[in-house]
Each structure stands twice: as C-alpha cells, then as structure tokens.
N, C-alpha and C. Protein backbone atom coordinates (compact mmCIF):
# COMPACT_ATOMS: atom_id res chain seq x y z
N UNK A 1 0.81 -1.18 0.00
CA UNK A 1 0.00 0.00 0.00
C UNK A 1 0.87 1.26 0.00
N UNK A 2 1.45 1.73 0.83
CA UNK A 2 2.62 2.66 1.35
C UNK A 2 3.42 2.45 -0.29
N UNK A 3 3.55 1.31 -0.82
CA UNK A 3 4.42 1.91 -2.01
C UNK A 3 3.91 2.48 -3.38
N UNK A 4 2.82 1.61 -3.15
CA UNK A 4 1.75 2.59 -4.25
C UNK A 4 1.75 4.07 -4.39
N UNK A 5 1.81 4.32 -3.00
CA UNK A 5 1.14 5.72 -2.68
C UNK A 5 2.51 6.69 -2.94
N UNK A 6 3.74 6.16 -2.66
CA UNK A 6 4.67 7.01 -2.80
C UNK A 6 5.09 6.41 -3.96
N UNK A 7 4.78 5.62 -5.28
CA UNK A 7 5.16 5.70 -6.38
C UNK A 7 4.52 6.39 -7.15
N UNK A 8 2.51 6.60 -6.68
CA UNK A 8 1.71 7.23 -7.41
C UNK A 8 2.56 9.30 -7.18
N UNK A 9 2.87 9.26 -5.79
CA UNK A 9 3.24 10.66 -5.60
C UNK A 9 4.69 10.69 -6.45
N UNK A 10 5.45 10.11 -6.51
CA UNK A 10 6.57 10.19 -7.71
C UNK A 10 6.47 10.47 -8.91
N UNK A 11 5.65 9.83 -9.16
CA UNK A 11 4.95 9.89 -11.05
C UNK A 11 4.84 11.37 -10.90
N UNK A 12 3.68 11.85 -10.18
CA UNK A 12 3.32 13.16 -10.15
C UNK A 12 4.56 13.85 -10.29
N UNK A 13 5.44 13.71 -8.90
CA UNK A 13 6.42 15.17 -9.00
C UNK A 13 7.77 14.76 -10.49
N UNK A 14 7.67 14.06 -10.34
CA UNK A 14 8.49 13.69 -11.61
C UNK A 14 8.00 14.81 -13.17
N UNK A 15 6.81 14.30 -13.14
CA UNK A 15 5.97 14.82 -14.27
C UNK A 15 5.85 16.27 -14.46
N UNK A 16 5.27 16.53 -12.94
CA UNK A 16 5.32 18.10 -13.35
C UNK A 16 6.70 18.40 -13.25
N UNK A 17 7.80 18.16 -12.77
CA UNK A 17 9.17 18.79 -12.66
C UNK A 17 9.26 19.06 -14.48
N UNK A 18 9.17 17.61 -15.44
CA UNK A 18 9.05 17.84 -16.74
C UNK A 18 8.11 18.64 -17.28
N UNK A 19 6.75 19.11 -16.56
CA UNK A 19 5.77 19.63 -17.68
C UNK A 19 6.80 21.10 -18.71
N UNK A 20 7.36 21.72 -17.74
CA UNK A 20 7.98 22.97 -18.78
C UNK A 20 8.65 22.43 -19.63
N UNK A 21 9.64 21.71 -18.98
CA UNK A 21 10.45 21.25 -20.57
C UNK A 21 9.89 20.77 -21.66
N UNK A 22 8.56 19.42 -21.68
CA UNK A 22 7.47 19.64 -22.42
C UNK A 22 6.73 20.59 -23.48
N UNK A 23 6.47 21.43 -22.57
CA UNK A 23 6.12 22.75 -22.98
C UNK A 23 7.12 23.81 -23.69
N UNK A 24 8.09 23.77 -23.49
CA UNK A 24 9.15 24.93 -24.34
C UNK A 24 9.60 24.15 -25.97
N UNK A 25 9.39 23.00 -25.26
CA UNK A 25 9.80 22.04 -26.83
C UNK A 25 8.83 22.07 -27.58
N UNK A 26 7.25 21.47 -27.00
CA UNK A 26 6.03 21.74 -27.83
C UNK A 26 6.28 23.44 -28.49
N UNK A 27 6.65 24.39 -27.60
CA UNK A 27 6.69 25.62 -28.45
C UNK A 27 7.47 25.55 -29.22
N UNK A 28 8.20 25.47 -29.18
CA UNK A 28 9.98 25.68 -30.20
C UNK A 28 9.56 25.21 -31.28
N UNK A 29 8.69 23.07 -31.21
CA UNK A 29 8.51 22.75 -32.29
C UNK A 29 7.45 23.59 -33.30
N UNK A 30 6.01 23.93 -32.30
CA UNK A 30 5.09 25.03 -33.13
C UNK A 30 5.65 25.94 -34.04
N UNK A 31 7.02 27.19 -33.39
CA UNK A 31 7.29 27.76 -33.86
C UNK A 31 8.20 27.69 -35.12
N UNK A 32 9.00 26.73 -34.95
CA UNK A 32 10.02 26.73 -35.95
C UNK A 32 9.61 25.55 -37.42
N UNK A 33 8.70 25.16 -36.90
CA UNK A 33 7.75 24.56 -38.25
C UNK A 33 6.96 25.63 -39.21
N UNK A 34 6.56 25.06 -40.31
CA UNK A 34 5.80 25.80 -41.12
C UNK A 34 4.34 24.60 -41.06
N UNK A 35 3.35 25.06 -39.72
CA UNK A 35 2.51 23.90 -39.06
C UNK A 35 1.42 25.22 -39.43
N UNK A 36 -0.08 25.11 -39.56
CA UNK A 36 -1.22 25.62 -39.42
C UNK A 36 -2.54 25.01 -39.14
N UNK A 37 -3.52 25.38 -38.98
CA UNK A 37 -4.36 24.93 -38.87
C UNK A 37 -4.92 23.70 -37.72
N UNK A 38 -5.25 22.82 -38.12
CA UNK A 38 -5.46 21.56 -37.35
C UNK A 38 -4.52 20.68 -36.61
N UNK A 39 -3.30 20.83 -37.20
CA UNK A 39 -1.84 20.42 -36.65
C UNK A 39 -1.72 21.12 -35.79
N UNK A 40 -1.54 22.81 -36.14
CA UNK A 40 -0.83 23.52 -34.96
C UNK A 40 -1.56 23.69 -33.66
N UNK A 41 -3.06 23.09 -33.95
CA UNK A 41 -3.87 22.91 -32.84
C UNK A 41 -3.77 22.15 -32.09
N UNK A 42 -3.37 20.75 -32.48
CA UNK A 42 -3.23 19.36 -31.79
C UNK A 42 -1.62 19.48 -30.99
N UNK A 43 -1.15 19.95 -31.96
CA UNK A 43 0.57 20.57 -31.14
C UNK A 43 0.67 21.20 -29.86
N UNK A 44 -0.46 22.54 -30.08
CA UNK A 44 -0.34 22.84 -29.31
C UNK A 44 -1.12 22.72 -27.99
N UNK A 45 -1.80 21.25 -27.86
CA UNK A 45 -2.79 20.50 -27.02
C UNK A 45 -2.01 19.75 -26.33
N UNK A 46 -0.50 19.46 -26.69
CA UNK A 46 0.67 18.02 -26.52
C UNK A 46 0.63 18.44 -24.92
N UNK A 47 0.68 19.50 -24.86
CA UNK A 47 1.56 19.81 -23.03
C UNK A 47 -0.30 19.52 -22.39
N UNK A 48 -1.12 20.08 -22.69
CA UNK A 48 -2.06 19.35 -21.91
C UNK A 48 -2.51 18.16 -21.67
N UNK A 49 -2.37 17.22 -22.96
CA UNK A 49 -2.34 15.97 -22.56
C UNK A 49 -1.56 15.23 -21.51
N UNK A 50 -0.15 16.04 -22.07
CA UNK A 50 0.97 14.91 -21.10
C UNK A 50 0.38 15.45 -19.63
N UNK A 51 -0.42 16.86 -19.52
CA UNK A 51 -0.23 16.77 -17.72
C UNK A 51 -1.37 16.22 -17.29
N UNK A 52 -2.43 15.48 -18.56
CA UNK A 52 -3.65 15.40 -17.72
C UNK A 52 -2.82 13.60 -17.85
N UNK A 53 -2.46 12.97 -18.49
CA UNK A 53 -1.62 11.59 -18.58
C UNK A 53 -1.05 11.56 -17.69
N UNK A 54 0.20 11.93 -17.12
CA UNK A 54 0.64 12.47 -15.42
C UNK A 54 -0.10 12.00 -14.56
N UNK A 55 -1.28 12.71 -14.55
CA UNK A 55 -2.04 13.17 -13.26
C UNK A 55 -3.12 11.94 -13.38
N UNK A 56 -3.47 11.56 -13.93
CA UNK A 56 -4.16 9.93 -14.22
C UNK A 56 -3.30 9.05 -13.93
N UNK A 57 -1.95 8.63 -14.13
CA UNK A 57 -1.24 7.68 -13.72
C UNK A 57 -0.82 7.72 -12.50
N UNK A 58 -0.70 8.73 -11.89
CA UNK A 58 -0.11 9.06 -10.31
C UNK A 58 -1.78 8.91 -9.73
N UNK A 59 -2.97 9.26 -9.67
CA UNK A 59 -4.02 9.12 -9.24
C UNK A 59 -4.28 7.55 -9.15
N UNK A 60 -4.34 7.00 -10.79
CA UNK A 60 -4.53 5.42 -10.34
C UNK A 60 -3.33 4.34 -9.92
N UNK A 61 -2.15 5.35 -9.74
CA UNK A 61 -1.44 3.87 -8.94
C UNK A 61 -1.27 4.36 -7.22
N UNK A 62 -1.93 5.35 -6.78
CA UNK A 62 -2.52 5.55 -5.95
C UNK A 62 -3.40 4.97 -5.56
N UNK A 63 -4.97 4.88 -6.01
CA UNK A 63 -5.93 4.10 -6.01
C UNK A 63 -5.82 2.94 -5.83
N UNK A 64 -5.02 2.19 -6.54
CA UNK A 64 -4.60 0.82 -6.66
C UNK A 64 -3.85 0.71 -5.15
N UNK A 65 -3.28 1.44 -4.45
CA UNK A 65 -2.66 1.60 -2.83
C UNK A 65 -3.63 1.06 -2.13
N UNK A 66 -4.59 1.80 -2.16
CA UNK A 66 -5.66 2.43 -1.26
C UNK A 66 -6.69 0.93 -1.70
N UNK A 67 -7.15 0.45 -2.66
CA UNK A 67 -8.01 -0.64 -2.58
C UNK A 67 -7.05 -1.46 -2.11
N UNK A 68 -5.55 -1.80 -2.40
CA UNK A 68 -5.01 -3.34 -2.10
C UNK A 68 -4.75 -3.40 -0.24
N UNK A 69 -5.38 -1.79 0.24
CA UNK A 69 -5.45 -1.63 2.24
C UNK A 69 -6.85 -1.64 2.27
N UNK A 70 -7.78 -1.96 1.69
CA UNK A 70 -9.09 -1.54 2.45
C UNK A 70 -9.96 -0.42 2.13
N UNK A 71 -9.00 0.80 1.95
CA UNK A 71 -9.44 2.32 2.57
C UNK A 71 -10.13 2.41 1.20
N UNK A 72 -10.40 1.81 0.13
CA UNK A 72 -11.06 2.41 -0.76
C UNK A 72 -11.91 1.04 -1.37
C-alpha cells in the first residue's frame, strides 16, 4: 500500500518537474515549423495531454494503494 502511494506521488512530481520542458519544446517545435491549422492545434494541445496523462497515472497507482489496504 505505502508503495503505491509514494510511487503514485513520484509519477506526479516527476511529471510536473518535466511539464515545462514539455512545454518549451512543444513551443519551439510550433514555432520553428511551417505547421497551421489543425496540426498547430493538436501541437499545441501536446503539453495538456501529457499533464492530464501524469495526473491519471499518479491518481490510479494511488488508487490501486488504497483498494489493495481496504481504505477504498
């Protein structure tokens, strides 16, 4: 249980420590392409996915803690 919970909290700080770097690269790539439209939309969606992906994997291997003790 206890390791769930501090692997689910790892994922997290791990993740966000990366979200900027993520994010400056998603820009760099936007910018220095010749991208429009529907691409440069989905491009520029990349950094929200990865933090909502993050935050789902640190939540359910959390969860997975918490049912294999009871508490959930």
């Amino acid at each position: 249980m206890l390791g769930n919970l501090i692997g689910g909290f790892i994922v997290i700080l791990v993740g966000v420590t990366l979200a900027p770097t993520v994010a400056n690269e998603v820009q760099g790539a936007s910018d220095n392409a010749n991208i429009t439209g529907a691409s440069q939309t989905i491009i520029e969606l990349t950094t929200l996915f990865y933090c909502l992906a993050v935050a789902s994997t640190g939540i359910g291997i959390a969860t997975i803690g918490l049912r294999n003790s009871g508490l959930m």
